[in-house]
Protein backbone atom coordinates (compact mmCIF):
# COMPACT_ATOMS: atom_id res chain seq x y z
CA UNK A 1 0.00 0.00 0.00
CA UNK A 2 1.06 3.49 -1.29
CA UNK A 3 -0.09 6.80 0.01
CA UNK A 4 -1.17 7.33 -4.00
CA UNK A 5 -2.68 3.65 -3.83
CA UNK A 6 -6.56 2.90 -3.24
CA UNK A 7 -7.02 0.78 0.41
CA UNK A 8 -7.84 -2.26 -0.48
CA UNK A 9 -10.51 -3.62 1.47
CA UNK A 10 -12.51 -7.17 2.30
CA UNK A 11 -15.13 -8.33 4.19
CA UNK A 12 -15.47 -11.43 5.94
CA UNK A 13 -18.78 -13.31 5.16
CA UNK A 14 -21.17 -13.61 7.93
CA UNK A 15 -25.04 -13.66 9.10
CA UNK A 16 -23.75 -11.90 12.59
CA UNK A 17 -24.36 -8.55 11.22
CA UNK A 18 -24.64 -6.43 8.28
CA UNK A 19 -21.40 -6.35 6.16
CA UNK A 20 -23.14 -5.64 2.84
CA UNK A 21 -24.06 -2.30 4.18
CA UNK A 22 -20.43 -1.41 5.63
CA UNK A 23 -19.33 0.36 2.34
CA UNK A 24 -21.75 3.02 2.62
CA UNK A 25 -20.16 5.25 5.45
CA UNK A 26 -17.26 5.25 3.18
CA UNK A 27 -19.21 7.50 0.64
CA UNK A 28 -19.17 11.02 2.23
CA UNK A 29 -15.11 10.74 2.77
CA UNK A 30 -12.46 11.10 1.04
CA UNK A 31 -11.29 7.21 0.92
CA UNK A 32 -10.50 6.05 -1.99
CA UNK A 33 -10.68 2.00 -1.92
CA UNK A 34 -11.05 -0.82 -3.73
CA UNK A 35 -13.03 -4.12 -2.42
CA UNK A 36 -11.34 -7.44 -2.32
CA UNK A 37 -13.15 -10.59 -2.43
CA UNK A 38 -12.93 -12.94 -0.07
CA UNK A 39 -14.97 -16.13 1.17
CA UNK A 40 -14.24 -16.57 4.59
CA UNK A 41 -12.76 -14.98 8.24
CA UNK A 42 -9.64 -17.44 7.52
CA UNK A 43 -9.39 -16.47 4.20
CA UNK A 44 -9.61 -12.49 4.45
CA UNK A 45 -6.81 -13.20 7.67
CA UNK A 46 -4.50 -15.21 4.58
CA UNK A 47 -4.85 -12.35 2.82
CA UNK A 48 -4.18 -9.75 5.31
CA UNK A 49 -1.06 -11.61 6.05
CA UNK A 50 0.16 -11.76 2.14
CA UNK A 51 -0.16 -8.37 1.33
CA UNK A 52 -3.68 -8.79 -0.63
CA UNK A 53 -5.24 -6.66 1.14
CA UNK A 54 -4.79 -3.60 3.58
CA UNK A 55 -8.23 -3.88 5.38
CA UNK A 56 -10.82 -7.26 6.61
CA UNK A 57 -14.17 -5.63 8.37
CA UNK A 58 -15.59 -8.49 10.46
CA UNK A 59 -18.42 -9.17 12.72
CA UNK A 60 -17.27 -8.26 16.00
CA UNK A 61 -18.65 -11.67 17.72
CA UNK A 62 -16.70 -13.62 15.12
CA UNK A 63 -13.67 -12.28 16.04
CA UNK A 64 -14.19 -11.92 19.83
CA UNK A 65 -15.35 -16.06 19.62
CA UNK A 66 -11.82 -16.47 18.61
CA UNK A 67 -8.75 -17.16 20.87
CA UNK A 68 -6.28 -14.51 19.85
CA UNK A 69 -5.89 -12.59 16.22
CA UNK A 70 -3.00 -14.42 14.36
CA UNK A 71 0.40 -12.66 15.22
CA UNK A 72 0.81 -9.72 12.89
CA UNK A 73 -2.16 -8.36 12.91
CA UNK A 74 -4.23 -6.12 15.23
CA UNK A 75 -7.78 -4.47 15.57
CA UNK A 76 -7.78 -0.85 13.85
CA UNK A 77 -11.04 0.87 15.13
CA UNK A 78 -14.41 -0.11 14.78
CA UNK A 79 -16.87 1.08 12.04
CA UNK A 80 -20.49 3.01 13.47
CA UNK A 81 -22.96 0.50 15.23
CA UNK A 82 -26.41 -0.33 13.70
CA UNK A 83 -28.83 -2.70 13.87
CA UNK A 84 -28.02 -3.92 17.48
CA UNK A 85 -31.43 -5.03 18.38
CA UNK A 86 -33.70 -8.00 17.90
CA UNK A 87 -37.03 -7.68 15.97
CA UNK A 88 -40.54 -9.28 16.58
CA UNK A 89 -42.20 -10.35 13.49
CA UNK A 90 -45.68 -10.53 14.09
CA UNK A 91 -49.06 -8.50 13.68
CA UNK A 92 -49.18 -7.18 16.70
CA UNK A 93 -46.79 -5.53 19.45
CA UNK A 94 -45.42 -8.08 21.80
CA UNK A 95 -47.89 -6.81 24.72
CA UNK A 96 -50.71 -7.02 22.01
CA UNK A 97 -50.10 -10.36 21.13
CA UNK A 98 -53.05 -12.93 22.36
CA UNK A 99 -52.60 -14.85 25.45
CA UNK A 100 -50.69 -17.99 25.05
CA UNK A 101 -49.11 -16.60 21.79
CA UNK A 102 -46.57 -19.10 20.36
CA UNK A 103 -43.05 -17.19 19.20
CA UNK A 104 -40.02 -18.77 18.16
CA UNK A 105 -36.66 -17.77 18.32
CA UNK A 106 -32.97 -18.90 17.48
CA UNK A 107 -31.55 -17.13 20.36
CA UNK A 108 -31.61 -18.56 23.95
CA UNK A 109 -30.86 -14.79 25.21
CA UNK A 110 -34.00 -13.57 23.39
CA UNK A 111 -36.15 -16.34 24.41
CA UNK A 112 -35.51 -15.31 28.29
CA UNK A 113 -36.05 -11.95 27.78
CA UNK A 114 -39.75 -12.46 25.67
CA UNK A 115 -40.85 -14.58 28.27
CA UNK A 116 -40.10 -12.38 30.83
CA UNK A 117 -41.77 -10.15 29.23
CA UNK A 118 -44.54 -12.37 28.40
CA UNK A 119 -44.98 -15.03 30.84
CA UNK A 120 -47.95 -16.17 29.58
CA UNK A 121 -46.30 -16.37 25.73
CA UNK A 122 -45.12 -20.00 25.14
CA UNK A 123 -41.83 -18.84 23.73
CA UNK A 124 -39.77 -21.82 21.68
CA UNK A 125 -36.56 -22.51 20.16
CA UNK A 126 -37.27 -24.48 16.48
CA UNK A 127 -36.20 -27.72 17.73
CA UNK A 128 -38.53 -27.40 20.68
CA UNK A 129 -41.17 -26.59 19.06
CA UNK A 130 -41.53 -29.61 16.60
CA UNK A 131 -40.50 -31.86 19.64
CA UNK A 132 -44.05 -30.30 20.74
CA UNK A 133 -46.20 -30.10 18.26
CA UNK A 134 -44.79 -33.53 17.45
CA UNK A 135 -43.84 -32.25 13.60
CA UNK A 136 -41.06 -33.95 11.15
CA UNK A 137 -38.59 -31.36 10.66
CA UNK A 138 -38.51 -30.46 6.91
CA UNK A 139 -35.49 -30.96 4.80
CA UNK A 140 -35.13 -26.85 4.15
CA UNK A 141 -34.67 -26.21 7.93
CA UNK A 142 -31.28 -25.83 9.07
CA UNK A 143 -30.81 -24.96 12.77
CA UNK A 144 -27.94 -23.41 12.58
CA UNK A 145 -29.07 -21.18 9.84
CA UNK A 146 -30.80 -18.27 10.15
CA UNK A 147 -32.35 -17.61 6.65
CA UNK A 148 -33.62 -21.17 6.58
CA UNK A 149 -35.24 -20.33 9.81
CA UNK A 150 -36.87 -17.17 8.95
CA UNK A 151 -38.15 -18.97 5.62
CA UNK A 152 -39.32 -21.79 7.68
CA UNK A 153 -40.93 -19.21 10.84
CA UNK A 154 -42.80 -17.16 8.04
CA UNK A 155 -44.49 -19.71 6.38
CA UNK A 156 -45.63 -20.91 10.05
CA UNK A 157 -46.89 -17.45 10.71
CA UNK A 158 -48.62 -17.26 7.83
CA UNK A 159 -50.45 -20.52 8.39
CA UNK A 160 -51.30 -18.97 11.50
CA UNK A 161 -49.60 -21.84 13.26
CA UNK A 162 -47.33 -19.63 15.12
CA UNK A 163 -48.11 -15.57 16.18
CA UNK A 164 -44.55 -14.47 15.56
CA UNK A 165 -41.08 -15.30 15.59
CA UNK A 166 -37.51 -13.15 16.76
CA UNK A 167 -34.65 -12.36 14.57
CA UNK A 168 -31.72 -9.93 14.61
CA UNK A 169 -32.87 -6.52 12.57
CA UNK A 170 -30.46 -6.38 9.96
CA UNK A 171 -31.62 -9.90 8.80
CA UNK A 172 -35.32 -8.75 8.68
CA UNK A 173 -33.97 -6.06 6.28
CA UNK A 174 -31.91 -8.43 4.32
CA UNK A 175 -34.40 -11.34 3.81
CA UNK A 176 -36.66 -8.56 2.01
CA UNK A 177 -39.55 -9.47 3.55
CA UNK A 178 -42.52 -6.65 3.68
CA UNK A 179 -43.73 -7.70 6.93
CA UNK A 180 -44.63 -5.64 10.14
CA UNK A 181 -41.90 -5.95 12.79
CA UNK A 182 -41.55 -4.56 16.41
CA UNK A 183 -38.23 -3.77 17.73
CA UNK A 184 -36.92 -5.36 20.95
CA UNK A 185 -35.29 -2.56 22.28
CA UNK A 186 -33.50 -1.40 25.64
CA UNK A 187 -35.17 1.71 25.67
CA UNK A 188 -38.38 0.74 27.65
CA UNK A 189 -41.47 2.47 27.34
CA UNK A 190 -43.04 4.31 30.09
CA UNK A 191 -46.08 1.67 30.52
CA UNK A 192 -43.30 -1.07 30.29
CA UNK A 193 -40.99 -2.47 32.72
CA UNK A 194 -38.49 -4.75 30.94
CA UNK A 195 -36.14 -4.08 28.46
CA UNK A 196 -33.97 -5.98 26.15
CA UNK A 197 -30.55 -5.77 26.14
CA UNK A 198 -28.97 -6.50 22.63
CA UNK A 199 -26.71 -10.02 22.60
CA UNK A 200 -22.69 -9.35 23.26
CA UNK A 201 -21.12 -7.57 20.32
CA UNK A 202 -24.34 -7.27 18.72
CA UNK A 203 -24.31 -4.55 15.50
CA UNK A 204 -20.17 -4.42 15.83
CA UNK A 205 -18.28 -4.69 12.99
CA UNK A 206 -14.20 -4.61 13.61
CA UNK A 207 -12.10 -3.20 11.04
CA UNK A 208 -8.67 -5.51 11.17
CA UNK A 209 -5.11 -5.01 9.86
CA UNK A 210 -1.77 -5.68 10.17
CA UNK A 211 0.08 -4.59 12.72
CA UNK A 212 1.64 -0.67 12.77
CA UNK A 213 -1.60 0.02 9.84
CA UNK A 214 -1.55 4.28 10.20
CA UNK A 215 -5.20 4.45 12.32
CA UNK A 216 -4.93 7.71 10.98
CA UNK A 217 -5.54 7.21 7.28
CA UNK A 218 -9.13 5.60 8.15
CA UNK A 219 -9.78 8.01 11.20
CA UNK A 220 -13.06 9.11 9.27
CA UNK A 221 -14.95 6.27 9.32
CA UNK A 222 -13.85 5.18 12.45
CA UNK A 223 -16.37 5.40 15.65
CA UNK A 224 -14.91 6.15 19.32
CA UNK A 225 -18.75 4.83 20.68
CA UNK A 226 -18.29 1.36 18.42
CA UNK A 227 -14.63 0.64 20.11
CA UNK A 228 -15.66 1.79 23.36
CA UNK A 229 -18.33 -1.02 23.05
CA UNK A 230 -16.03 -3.70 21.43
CA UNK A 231 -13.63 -2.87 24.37
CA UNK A 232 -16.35 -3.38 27.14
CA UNK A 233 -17.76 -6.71 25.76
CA UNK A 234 -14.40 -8.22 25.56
CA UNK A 235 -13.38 -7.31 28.82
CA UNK A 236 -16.39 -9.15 30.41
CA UNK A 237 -16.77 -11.70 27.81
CA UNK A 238 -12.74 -12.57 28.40
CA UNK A 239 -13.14 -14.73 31.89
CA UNK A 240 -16.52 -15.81 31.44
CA UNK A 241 -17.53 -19.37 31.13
CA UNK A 242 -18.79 -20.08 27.48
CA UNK A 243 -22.58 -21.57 28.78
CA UNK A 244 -23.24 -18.06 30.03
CA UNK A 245 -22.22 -16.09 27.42
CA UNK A 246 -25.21 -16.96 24.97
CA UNK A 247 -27.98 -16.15 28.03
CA UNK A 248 -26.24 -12.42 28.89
CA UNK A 249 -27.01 -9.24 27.24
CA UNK A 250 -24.51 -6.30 27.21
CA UNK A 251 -24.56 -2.50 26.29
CA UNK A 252 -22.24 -0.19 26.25
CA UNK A 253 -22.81 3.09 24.79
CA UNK A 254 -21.68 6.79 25.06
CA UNK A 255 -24.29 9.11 26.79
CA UNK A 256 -24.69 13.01 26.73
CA UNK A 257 -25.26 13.86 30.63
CA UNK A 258 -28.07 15.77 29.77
CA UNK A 259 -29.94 12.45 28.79
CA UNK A 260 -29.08 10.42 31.69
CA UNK A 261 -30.46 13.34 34.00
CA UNK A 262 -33.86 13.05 31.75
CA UNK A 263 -33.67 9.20 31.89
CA UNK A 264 -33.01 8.82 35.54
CA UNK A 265 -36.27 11.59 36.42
CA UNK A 266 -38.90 9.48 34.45
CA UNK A 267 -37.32 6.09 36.20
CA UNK A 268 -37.05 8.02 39.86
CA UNK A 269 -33.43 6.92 39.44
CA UNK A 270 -32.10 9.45 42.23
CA UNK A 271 -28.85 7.49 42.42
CA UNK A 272 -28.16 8.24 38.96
CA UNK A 273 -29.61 12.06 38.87
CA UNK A 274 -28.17 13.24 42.12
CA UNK A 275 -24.81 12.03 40.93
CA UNK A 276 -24.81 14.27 37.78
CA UNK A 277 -26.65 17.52 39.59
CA UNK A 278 -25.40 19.31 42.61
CA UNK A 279 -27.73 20.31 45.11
CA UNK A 280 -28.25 23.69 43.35
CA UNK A 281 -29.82 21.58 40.47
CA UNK A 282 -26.78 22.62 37.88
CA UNK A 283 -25.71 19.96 35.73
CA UNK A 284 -21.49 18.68 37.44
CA UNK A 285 -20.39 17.81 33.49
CA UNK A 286 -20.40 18.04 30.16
CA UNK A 287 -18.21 15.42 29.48
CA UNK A 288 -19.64 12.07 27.31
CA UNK A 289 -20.48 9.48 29.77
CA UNK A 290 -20.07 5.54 29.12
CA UNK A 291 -23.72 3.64 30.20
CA UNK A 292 -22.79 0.15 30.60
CA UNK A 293 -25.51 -2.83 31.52
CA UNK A 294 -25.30 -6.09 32.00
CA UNK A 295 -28.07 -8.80 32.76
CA UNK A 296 -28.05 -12.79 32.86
CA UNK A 297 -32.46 -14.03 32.68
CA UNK A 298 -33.17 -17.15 34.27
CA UNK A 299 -34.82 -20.16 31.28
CA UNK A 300 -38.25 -18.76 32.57
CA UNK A 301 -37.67 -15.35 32.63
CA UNK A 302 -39.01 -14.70 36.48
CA UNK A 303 -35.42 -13.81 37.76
CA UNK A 304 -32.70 -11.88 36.63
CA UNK A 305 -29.45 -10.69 37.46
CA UNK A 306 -28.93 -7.04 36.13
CA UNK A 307 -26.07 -4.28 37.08
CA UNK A 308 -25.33 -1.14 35.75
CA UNK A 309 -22.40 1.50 35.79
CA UNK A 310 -22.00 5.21 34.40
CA UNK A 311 -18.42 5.55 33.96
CA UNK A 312 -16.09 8.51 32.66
CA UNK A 313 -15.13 7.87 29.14
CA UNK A 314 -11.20 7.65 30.35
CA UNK A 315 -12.15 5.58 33.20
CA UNK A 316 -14.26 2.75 31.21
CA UNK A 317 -11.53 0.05 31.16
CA UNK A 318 -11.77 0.36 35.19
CA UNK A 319 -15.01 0.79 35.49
CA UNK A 320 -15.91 -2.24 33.64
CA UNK A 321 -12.98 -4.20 34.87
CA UNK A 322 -14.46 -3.58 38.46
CA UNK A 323 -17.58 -4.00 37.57
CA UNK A 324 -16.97 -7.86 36.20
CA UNK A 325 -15.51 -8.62 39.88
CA UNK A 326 -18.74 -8.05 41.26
CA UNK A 327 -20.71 -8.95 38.62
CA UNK A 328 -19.01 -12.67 39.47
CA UNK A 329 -20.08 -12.61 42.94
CA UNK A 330 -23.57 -11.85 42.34
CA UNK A 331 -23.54 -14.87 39.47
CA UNK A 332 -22.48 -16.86 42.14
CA UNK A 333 -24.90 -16.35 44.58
CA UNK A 334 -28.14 -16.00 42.59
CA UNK A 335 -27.18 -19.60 40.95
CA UNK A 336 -25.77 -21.48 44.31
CA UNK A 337 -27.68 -24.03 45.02
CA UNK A 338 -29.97 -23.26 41.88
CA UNK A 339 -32.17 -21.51 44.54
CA UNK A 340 -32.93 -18.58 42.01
CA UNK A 341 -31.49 -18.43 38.85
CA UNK A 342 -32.23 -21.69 36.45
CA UNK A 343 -30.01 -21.55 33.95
C-alpha cells in the first residue's frame, strides 16, 4: 500500500451482522478504496497476512469467539454501530399479542427476555417446538441457519400456526420481507418495565489489519462509541464461562449527561440524577459518559441478574474491569444451590 494507492478492502462473510451495508459510510469521505473478495474470516486473515489486502471488516462476535488474532495483525477501530437489536415479526406488538401466543426464536438470550416479558407467551426454540407439536422437521430447515429459519418461521406465521417469531434486525432487512416488525429494544417504554438488552457484540463490525496500519488514514470512518463497546464486551466476555455467554445481554454506549439526567427523572433513578446535579440543580459535566448494563435471565424469565455502571469515558476500562468482579459474585450467589437463577 502506497499513500497514491486505493485501500484495499474485504469483508469477511457472515449472518452476525450487516457487512453488505459497511461500504456506505465510506461514501461522504475522502477514501479512496477498492473491495477485495474474499470467502471466509480465515481467508480475508491469509490475505491480510500476504499483502492482498490492507483492510478485513468483520463481525465483532466472530472475532471476539476467537482465541487470539494471528500474530501480525491487530484491531484498527471499529466502524459506526447499527442494527443492534432483535425484531418481533408478528401482527401485533409483543404486549398485544393474544394470550398464550406461540413465538419462536434462534436465540436462547431472546427467548428469556420475551418470556419475561410475556410469561404467559409460550416462547420456543425451532427444535422445541416440533418436539411439541410432534412435527417432522422439513429438509429446508437448518438450525444453525438463520435464513432457513426465517423462511421456515414465516411460512408458520402465515399458516397462522405460530403468532410471531424473533430475529436480529439487519436480517429482517436483508431477507426482504414486507412484513410488520416490532423492535426489541433497551429503551423501555413508560407503561413497560423490561427491556432488552442486545446479545454481546451485537451490531459491531471490527475493522482488522496488520500490525503498525496508520489508524490515521481511516480516522473518518472510524467510531470512538463502536470501540468503546467492542472494548467493554471483551473485557467481560474474556473470563466468562462459554454456557453463560449466549444467556447475557450487554450494552455499552456513550451518553450526553443531559440524557441520563432526563432518563433517571422518568425512572425516579435518584442514584443516577443526584450524581450528575449538585444540590443547586446545575448539571457537574459536560463530558460524554459511558452507560454500561449487563443482565443474565433465568430459562423462565421470572429472575434476573442485572447491574449497571455510568463511567467517565477515560475511566471505562476500570469501570468495567471492576464492575466484572462483582458482577461474578452476584452470578455466584443468585445460581448457588440453583435456589434462584435456572439456567
Amino acid at each position: 500500500m502506497s499513500e497514491d494507492e486505493p485501500l484495499l478492502i474485504a469483508r469477511a462473510p457472515t449472518d452476525s451482522a450487516d457487512l453488505l451495508g459497511t461500504f456506505t459510510g465510506f461514501e461522504d469521505t475522502e477514501i479512496e478504496f477498492t473491495e477485495v473478495s474474499t470467502n471466509s474470516l480465515t481467508e480475508g486473515f491469509e490475505k491480510l497476512q500476504n499483502g492482498e489486502t490492507d483492510l478485513l471488516l468483520a463481525a465483532a462476535i466472530d472475532i471476539s469467539e476467537l482465541v487470539e488474532l494471528e500474530q501480525g495483525l491487530m484491531v484498527v477501530g471499529a466502524l459506526p454501530l447499527r442494527d443492534w437489536n432483535y425484531v418481533l415479526v408478528s401482527e401485533d406488538r409483543p404486549n398485544h399479542l393474544p394470550k398464550s401466543a406461540i413465538i419462536l426464536s434462534q436465540n436462547q438470550l431472546v427467548r428469556r427476555q420475551l418470556r419475561r416479558f410475556r410469561p404467559d407467551a409460550r416462547v420456543r426454540s425451532p427444535k422445541a417446538h416440533l418436539g411439541i407439536t410432534e412435527t417432522e422437521k422439513p429438509e429446508s430447515l437448518d438450525y444453525e441457519d438463520i435464513y432457513s429459519f426465517v423462511n421456515w418461521a414465516e411460512e408458520l406465521r402465515q399458516s397462522q400456526e405460530i403468532d410471531g417469531y424473533a430475529i436480529p434486525r439487519h436480517i429482517h432487512r436483508l431477507a426482504g420481507f414486507k412484513t410488520r416488525r416490532h423492535a426489541l429494544t433497551q429503551d423501555v417504554a413508560e407503561d413497560e418495565l423490561f427491556r432488552f438488552l442486545p446479545p454481546p457484540h451485537a451490531g459491531t463490525i471490527i475493522v482488522i489489519g496488520r500490525t503498525g496500519f496508520p489508524r490515521n488514514k481511516i480516522s473518518p470512518i472510524l467510531d470512538l462509541e463502536a470501540e468503546t463497546s467492542w472494548q467493554v464486551n471483551e473485557a467481560l466476555l474474556k473470563n466468562m464461562d462459554s454456557d453463560v455467554k449466549s444467556k447475557i445481554g450487554i450494552l455499552a454506549r456513550h451518553r450526553q449527561p443531559g440524557t441520563l439526567i432526563r432518563e433517571a427523572e422518568r425512572k425516579r433513578d435518584l442514584l443516577t440524577r443526584n450524581a450528575l446535579i449538585n444540590p443547586e440543580g446545575e448539571i457537574t459535566t459536560d463530558e460524554v459518559k459511558v452507560d454500561i448494563q449487563i443482565e443474565l435471565v433465568s430459562h423462565r424469565g421470572n429472575s434476573t441478574i442485572s447491574m449497571q455502571r455510568i463511567a467517565d469515558l477515560q475511566d471505562t476500562v476500570v469501570v468495567t474491569n471492576f464492575l466484572y468482579d462483582e458482577w461474578e459474585k452476584f452470578v455466584k450467589l443468585g445460581t448457588r444451590d440453583g435456589k434462584f437463577l435456572d439456567l
